[in-house]
Protein backbone atom coordinates (compact mmCIF):
# COMPACT_ATOMS: atom_id res chain seq x y z
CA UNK A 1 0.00 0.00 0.00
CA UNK A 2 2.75 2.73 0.89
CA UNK A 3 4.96 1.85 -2.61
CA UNK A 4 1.70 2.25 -4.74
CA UNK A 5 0.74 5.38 -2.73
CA UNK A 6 4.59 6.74 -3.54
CA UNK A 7 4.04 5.53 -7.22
CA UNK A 8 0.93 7.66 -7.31
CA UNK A 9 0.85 11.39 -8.13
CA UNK A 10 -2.85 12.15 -8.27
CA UNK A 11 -3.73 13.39 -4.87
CA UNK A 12 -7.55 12.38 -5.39
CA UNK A 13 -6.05 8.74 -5.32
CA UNK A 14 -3.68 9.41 -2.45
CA UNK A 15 -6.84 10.34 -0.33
CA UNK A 16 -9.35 7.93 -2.01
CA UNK A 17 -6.49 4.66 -1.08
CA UNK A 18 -5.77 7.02 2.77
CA UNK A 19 -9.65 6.33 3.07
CA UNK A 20 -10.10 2.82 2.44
CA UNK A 21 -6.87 2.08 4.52
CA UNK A 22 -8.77 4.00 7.37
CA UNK A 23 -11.92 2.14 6.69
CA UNK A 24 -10.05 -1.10 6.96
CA UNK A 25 -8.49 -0.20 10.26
CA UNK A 26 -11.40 0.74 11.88
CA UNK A 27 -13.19 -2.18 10.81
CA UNK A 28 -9.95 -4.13 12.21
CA UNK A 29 -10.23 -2.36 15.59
CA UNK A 30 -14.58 -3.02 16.17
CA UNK A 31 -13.70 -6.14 15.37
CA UNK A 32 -10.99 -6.90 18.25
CA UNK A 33 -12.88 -4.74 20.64
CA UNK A 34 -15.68 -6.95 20.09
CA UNK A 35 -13.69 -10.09 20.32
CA UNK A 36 -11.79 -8.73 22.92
CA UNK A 37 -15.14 -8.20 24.73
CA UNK A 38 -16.93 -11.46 24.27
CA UNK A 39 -13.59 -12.71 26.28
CA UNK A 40 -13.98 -10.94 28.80
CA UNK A 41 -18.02 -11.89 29.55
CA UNK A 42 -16.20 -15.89 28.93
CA UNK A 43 -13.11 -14.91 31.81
CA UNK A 44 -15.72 -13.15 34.17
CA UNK A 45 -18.80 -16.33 33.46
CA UNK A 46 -15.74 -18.94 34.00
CA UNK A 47 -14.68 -16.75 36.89
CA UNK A 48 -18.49 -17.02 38.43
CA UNK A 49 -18.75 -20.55 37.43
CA UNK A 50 -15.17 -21.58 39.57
CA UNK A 51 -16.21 -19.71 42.38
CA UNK A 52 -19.81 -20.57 42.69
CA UNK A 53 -18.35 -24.49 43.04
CA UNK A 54 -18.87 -25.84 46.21
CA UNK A 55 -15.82 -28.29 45.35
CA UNK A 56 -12.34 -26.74 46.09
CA UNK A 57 -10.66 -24.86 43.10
CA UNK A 58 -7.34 -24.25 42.75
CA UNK A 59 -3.70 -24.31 41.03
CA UNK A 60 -0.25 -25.08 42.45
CA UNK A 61 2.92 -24.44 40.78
CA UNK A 62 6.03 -26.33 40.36
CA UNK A 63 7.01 -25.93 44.11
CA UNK A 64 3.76 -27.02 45.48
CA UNK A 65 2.39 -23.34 46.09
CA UNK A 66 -1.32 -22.65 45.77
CA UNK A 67 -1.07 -19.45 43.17
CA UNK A 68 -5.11 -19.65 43.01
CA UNK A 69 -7.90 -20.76 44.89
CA UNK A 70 -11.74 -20.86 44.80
CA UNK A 71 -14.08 -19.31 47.14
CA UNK A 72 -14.77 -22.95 48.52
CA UNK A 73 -10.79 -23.64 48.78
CA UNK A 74 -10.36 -20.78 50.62
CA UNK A 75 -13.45 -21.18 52.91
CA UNK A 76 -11.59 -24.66 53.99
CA UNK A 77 -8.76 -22.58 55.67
CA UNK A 78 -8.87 -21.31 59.38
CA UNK A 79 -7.83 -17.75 58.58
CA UNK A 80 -9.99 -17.05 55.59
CA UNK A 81 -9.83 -13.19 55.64
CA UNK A 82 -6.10 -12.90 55.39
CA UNK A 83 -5.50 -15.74 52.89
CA UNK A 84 -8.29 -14.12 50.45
CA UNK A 85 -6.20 -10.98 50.46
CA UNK A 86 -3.06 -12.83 49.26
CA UNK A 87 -4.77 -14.50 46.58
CA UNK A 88 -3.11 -14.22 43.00
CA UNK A 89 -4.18 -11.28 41.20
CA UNK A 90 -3.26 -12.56 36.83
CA UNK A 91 -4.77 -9.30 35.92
CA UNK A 92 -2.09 -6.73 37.98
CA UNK A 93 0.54 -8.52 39.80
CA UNK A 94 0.96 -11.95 38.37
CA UNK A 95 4.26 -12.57 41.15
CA UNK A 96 1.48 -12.57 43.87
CA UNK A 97 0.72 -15.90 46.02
CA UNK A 98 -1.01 -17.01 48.56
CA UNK A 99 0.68 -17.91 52.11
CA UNK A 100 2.17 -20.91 52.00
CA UNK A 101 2.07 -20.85 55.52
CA UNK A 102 -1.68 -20.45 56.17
CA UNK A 103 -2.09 -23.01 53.25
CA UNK A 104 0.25 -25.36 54.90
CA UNK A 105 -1.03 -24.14 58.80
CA UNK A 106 -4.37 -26.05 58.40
CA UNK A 107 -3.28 -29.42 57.67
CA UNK A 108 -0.93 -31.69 59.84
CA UNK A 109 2.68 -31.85 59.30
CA UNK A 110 2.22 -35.38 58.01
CA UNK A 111 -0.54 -34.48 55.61
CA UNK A 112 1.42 -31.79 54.30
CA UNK A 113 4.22 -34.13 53.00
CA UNK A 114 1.64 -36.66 51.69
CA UNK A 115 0.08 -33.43 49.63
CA UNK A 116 3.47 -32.55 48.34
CA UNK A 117 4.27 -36.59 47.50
CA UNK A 118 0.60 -36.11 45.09
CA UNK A 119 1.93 -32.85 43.71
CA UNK A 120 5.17 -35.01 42.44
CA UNK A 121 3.28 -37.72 41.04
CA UNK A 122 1.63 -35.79 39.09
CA UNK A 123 3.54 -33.51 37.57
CA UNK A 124 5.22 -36.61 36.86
CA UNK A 125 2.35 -38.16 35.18
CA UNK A 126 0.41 -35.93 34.43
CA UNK A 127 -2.75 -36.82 36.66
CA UNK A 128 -3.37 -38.24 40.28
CA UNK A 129 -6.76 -39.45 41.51
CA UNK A 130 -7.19 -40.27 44.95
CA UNK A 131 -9.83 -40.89 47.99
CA UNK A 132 -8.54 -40.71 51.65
CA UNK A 133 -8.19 -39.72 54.71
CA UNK A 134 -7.25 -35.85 55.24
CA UNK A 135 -5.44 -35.37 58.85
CA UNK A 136 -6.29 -31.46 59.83
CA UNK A 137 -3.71 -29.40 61.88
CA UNK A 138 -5.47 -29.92 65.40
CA UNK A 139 -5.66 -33.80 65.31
CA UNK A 140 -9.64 -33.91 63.15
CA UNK A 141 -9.72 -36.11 60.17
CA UNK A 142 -11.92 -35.55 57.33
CA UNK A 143 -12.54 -37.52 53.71
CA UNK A 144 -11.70 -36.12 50.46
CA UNK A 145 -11.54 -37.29 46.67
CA UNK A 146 -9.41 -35.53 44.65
CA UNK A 147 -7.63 -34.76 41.22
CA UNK A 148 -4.58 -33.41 40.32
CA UNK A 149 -3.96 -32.63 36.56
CA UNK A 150 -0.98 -31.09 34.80
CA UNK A 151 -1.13 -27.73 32.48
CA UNK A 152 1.02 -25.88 30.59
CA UNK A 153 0.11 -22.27 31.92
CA UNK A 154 0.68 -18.86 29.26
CA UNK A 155 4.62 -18.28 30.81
CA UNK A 156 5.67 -22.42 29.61
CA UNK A 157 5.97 -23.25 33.21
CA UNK A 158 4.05 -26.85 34.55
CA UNK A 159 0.95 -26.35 36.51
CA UNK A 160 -0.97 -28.44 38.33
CA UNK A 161 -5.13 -28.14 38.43
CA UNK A 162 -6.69 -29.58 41.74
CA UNK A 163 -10.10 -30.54 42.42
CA UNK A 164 -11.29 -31.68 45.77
CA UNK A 165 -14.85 -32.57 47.34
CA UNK A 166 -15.23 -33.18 50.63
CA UNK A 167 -16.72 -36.59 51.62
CA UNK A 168 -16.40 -36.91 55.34
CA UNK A 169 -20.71 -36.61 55.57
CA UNK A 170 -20.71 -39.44 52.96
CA UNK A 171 -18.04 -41.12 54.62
CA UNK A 172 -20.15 -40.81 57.94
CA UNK A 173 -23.38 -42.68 55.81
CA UNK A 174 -21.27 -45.25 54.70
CA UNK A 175 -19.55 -46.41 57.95
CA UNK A 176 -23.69 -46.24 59.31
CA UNK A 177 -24.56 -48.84 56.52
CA UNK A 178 -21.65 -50.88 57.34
CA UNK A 179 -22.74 -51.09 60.66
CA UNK A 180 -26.55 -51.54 60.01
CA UNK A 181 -25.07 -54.41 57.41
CA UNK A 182 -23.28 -56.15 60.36
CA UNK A 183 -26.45 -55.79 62.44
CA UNK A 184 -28.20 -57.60 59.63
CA UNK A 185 -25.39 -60.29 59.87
CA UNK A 186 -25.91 -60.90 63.52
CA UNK A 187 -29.55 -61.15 62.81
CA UNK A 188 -29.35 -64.07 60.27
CA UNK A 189 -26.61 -65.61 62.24
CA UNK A 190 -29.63 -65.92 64.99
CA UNK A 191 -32.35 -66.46 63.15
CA UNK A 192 -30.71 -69.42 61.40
CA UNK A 193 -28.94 -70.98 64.51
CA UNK A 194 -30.47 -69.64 67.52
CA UNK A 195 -33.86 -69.43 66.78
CA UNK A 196 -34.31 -72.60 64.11
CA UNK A 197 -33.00 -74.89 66.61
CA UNK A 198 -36.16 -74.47 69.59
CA UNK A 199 -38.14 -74.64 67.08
CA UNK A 200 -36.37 -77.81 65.37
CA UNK A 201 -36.67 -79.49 68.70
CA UNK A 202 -39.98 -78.31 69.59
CA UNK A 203 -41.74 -79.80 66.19
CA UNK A 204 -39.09 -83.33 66.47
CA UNK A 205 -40.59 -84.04 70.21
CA UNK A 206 -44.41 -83.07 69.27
CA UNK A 207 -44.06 -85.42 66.25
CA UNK A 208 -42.63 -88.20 68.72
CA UNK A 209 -45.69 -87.60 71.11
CA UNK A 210 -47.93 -88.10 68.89
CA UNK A 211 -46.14 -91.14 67.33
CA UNK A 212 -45.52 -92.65 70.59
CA UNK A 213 -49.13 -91.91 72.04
CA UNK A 214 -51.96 -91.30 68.90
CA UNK A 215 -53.51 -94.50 70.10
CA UNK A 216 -53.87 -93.38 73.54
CA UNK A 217 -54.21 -90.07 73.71
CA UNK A 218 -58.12 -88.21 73.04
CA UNK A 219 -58.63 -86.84 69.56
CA UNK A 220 -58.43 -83.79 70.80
CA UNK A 221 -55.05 -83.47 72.17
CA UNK A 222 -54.00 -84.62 68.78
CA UNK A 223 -55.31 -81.74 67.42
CA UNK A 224 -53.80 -79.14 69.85
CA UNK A 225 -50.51 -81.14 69.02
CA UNK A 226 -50.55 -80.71 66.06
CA UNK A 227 -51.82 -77.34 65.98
CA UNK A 228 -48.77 -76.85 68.05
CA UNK A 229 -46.78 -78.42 64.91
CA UNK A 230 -48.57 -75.94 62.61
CA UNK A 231 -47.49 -72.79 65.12
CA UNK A 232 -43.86 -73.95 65.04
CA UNK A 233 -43.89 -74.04 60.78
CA UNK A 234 -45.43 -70.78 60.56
CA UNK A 235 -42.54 -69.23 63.01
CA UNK A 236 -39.49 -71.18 60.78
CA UNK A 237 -41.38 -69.65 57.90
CA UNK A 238 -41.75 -66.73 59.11
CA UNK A 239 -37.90 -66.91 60.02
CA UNK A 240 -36.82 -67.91 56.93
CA UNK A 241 -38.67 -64.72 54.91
CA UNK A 242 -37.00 -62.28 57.50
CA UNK A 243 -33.48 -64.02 56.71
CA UNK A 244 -34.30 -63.49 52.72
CA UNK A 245 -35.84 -59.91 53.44
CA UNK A 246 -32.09 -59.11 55.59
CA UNK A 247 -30.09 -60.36 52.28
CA UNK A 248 -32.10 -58.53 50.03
CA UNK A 249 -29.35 -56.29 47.76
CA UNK A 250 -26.61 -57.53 49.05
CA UNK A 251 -25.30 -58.90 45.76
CA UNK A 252 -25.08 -57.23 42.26
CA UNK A 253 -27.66 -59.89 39.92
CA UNK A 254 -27.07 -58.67 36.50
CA UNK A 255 -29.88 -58.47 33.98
CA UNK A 256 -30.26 -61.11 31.32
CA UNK A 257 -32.79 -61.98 28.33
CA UNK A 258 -35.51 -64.14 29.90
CA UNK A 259 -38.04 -65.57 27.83
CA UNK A 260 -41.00 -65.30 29.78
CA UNK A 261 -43.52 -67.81 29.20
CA UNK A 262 -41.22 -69.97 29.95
CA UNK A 263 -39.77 -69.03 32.70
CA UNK A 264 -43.54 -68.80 34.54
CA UNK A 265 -44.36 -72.18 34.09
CA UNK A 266 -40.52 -73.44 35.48
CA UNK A 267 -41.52 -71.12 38.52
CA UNK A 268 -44.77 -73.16 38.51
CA UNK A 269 -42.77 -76.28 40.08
CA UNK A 270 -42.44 -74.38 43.19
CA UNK A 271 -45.84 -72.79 43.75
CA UNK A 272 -48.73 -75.55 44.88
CA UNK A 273 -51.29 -74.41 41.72
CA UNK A 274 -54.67 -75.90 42.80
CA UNK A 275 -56.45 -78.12 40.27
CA UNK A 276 -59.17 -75.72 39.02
CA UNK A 277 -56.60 -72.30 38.97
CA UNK A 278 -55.72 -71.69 34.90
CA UNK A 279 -52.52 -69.18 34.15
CA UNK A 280 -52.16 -67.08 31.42
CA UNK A 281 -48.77 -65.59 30.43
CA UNK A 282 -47.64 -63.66 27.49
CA UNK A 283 -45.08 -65.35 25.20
CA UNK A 284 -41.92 -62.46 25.09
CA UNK A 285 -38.83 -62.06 26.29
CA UNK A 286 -37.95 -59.18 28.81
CA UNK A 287 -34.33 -58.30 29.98
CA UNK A 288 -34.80 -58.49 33.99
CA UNK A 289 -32.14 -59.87 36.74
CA UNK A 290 -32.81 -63.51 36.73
CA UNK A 291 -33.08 -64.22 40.32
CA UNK A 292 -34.48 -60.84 41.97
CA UNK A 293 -37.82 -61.53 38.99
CA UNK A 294 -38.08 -65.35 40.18
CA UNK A 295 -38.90 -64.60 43.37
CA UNK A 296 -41.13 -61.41 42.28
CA UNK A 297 -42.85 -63.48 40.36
CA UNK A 298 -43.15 -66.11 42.78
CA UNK A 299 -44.54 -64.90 45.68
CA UNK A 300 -47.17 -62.78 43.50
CA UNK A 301 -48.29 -65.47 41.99
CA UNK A 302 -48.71 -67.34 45.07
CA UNK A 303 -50.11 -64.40 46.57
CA UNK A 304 -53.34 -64.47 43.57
CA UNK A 305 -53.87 -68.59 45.22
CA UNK A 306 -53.65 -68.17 48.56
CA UNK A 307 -56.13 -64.99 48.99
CA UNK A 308 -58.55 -65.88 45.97
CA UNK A 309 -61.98 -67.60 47.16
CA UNK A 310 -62.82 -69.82 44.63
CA UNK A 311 -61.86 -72.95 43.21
CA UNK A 312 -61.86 -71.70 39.90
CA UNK A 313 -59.90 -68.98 39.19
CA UNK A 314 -57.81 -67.37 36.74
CA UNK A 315 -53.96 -65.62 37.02
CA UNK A 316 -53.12 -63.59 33.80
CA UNK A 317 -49.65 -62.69 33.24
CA UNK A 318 -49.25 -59.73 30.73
CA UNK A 319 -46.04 -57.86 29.20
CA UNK A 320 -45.73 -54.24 28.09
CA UNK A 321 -42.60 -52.88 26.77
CA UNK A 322 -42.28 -49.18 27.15
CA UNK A 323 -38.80 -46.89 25.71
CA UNK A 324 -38.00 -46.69 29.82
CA UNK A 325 -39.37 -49.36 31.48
CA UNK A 326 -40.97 -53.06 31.14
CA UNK A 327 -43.92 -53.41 32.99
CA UNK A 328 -45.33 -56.65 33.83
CA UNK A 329 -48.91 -57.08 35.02
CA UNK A 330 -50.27 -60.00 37.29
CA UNK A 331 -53.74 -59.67 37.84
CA UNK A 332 -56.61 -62.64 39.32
CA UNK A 333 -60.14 -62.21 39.45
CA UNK A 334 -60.24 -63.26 43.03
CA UNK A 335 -62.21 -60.64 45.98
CA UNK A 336 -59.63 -58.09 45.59
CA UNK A 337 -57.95 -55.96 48.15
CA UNK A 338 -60.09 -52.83 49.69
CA UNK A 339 -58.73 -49.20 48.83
CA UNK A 340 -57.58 -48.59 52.91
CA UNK A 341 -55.03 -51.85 52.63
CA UNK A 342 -53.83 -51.46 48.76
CA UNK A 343 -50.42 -49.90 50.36
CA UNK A 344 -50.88 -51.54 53.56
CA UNK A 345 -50.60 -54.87 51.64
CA UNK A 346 -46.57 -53.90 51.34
CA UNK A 347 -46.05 -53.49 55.25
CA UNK A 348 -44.04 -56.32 57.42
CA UNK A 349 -46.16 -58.85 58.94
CA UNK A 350 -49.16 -57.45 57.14
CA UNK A 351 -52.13 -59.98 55.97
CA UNK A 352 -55.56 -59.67 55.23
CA UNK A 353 -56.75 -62.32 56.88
CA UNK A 354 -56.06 -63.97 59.80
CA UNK A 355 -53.06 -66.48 59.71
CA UNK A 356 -55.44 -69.25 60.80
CA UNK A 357 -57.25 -68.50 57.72
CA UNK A 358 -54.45 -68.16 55.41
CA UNK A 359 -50.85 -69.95 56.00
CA UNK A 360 -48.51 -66.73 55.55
CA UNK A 361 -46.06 -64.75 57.36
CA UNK A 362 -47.15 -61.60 56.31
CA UNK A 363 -43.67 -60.84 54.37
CA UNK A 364 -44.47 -62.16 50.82
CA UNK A 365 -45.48 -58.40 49.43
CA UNK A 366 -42.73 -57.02 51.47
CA UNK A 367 -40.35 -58.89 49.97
CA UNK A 368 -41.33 -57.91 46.34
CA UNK A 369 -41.50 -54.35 47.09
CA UNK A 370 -38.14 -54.46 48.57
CA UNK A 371 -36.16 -56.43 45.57
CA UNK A 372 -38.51 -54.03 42.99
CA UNK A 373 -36.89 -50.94 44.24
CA UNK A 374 -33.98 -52.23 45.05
CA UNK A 375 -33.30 -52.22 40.99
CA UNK A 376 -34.66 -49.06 40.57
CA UNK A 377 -38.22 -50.31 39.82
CA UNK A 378 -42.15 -49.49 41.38
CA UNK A 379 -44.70 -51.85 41.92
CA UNK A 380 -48.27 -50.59 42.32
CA UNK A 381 -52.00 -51.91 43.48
CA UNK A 382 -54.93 -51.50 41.89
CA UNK A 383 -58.58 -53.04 41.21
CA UNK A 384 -59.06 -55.95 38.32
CA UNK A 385 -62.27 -55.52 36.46
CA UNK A 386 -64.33 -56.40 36.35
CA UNK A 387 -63.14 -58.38 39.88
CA UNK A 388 -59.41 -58.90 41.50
CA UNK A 389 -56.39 -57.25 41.94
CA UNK A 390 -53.76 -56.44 39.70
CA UNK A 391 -50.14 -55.69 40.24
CA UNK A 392 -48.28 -53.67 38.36
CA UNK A 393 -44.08 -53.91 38.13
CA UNK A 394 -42.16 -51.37 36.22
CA UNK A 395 -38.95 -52.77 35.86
CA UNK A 396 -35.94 -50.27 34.17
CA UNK A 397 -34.81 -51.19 30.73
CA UNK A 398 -31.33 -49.55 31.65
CA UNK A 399 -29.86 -51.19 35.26
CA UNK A 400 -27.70 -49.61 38.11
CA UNK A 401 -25.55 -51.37 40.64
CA UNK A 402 -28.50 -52.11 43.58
CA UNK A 403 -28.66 -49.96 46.43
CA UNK A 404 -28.64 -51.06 49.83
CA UNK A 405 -31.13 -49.72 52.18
């Protein structure tokens, strides 16, 4: 541009080029401004963004000094105030630090060195990923997970990026499960040893009395005997559904492609279906955890028998695959459960009718609803019609791990 303006000798050219050179800067200069500003509303959102975290923030250099921290970084430190006013400032004195000694001052002496051994590693490696204990200055522990990632900052020096969330509340939970778990474990251990073996005894010397003496004894007694009998089956029933309610989630039963047709009438071998009772089940194949859907499917079915009232009844089984969820439907046409119970029906020890009446230990339901949401699934009540009950069980297409409760 400035040879061809020194080659020209008309002046209307010389200010016509002068003008479009002026043009051209100016357009130049909106158009940095403007980039210029739509980085600054980026720095000052990622600014808002860091500090609104309520996980720790912040960047060490190569000697292990914090040269930035996050509102929630610095909220972690006894003397908040006076760190906060040492914090690196990029924008007008890039030298500045925080104190190592506050930043060091609220951890132990030991804790410090293990912080420094992370920094090396990963500088070294570029990344370390850790959960652990976190010793504080006066003696308190609390529970972190962490991440430390290397950078190359704007000056070519090695940074290092640290995240860290504080876990010591979820910590807290998790020792509270373990020790709920264990209280589960001392309650099996007794109601499979201590418990079974009265009741072992009681039903092996009833059954000798009456073996011994039936011929001698009045028809009566016989029947209080074995009445007696019947009371001591009920309780090692009963004992055995609380032992299978206790394990409930305690291990991971992936889901697999069950056809289910068949898989109802292989259940059918352990369910006592009365002559008279016809089943109805739709020919598909759902993707479920094998075991958890057996014994779903189990004790609803022999839920429909033991509550219906006739001798001929009917149990359909229906599928209904949905983008989220696979629902399967058992409904009977037995008397059906009134509105006040249709959520008391999922309660421990809850029946309908009286236990003389109907051989259960009120867990069957419990059970169900327990294992259902335990893989992230609902089960529901409601009325058949034009008679019965139906239940309805969403189980998730997509599984996660099960969660103990």
């Amino acid at each position: 541009m400035v040879e061809s303006l020194k080659n020209s000798s008309d002046p209307e050219e010389l200010a016509l080029e002068n003008t479009k050179e002026l043009e051209m800067l100016r357009d130049r200069v909106m158009t940095l401004e403007s980039e210029l500003s739509a980085l600054r509303e980026r720095n000052i959102l990622q600014a808002q963004v860091i500090n609104l975290h309520q996980d720790s923030i912040f960047v060490k250099d190569q000697y292990s000094e914090m040269i930035f921290a996050n509102e929630a970084a610095l909220d972690f430190y006894a003397e908040r105030d006076q760190a906060e006013n040492e914090l690196v400032d990029a924008e007008h004195n890039a030298d500045k630090k925080l104190n190592p000694e506050k930043v060091s001052g609220a951890f132990s002496g030991a804790q410090v060195k293990r912080f420094k051994e992370t920094d090396r590693i990963a500088f070294k490696d570029g990344i370390f990923q850790a959960r652990e204990k976190v010793i504080l200055a006066d003696g308190s522990e609390t529970f972190a997970n962490y991440v430390k990632k290397r950078f190359v900052g704007d000056d070519g020096q090695p940074y290092l990026l640290c995240i860290s969330r504080e876990e010591t509340e979820r910590e807290s939970l998790i020792n509270d499960l373990k020790r709920s778990n264990q209280d589960l474990d001392n309650f099996a251990y007794v109601a499979s040893h201590d418990l079974r073996a009265p009741l072992n005894a009681i039903k092996t010397i009833v059954s000798w009395v009456v073996e011994d003496s039936k011929d001698v004894l009045p028809l009566e007694t016989i029947d209080n005997l074995s009445l007696v009998m019947n009371r001591a089956e009920r309780m090692e029933k009963l004992l055995k559904d609380l032992l299978e309610y206790s394990r409930i989630g305690r291990e991971k039963q992936e889901p697999i492609d069950i056809p289910v047709k068949e898989k109802i009438f292989e259940l059918l071998n352990l369910v006592d279906l009365p002559m008279g009772f016809g089943l109805h089940c739709d020919d598909t194949s759902i993707l479920v955890p094998e075991v958890p859907f057996s014994v779903v499917m189990v004790n609803l079915i022999s839920n429909a028998i033991k509550h219906h009232d006739s001798t001929n009844a009917n149990i359909d089984i229906k599928v209904k695959k949905k983008v989220r969820t696979t629902t399967v439907t058992v409904a009977d046409d037995g008397p059906g459960v009134p509105d006040a119970f249709k959520q008391k029906v999922f309660e421990l020890f809850r029946t309908l009718k009286s236990r003389d009446e109907v051989e259960a230990s009120g867990m069957g339901l419990s059970v169900v609803k327990k294992l259902v949401e335990q893989y992230g699934g609902t089960i529901t009540i409601e009325d058949n019609i034009p008679r019965g009950t139906r239940f309805i069980v969403n189980w998730p297409t997509k599984y996660k791990r099960p969660t103990i409760k």
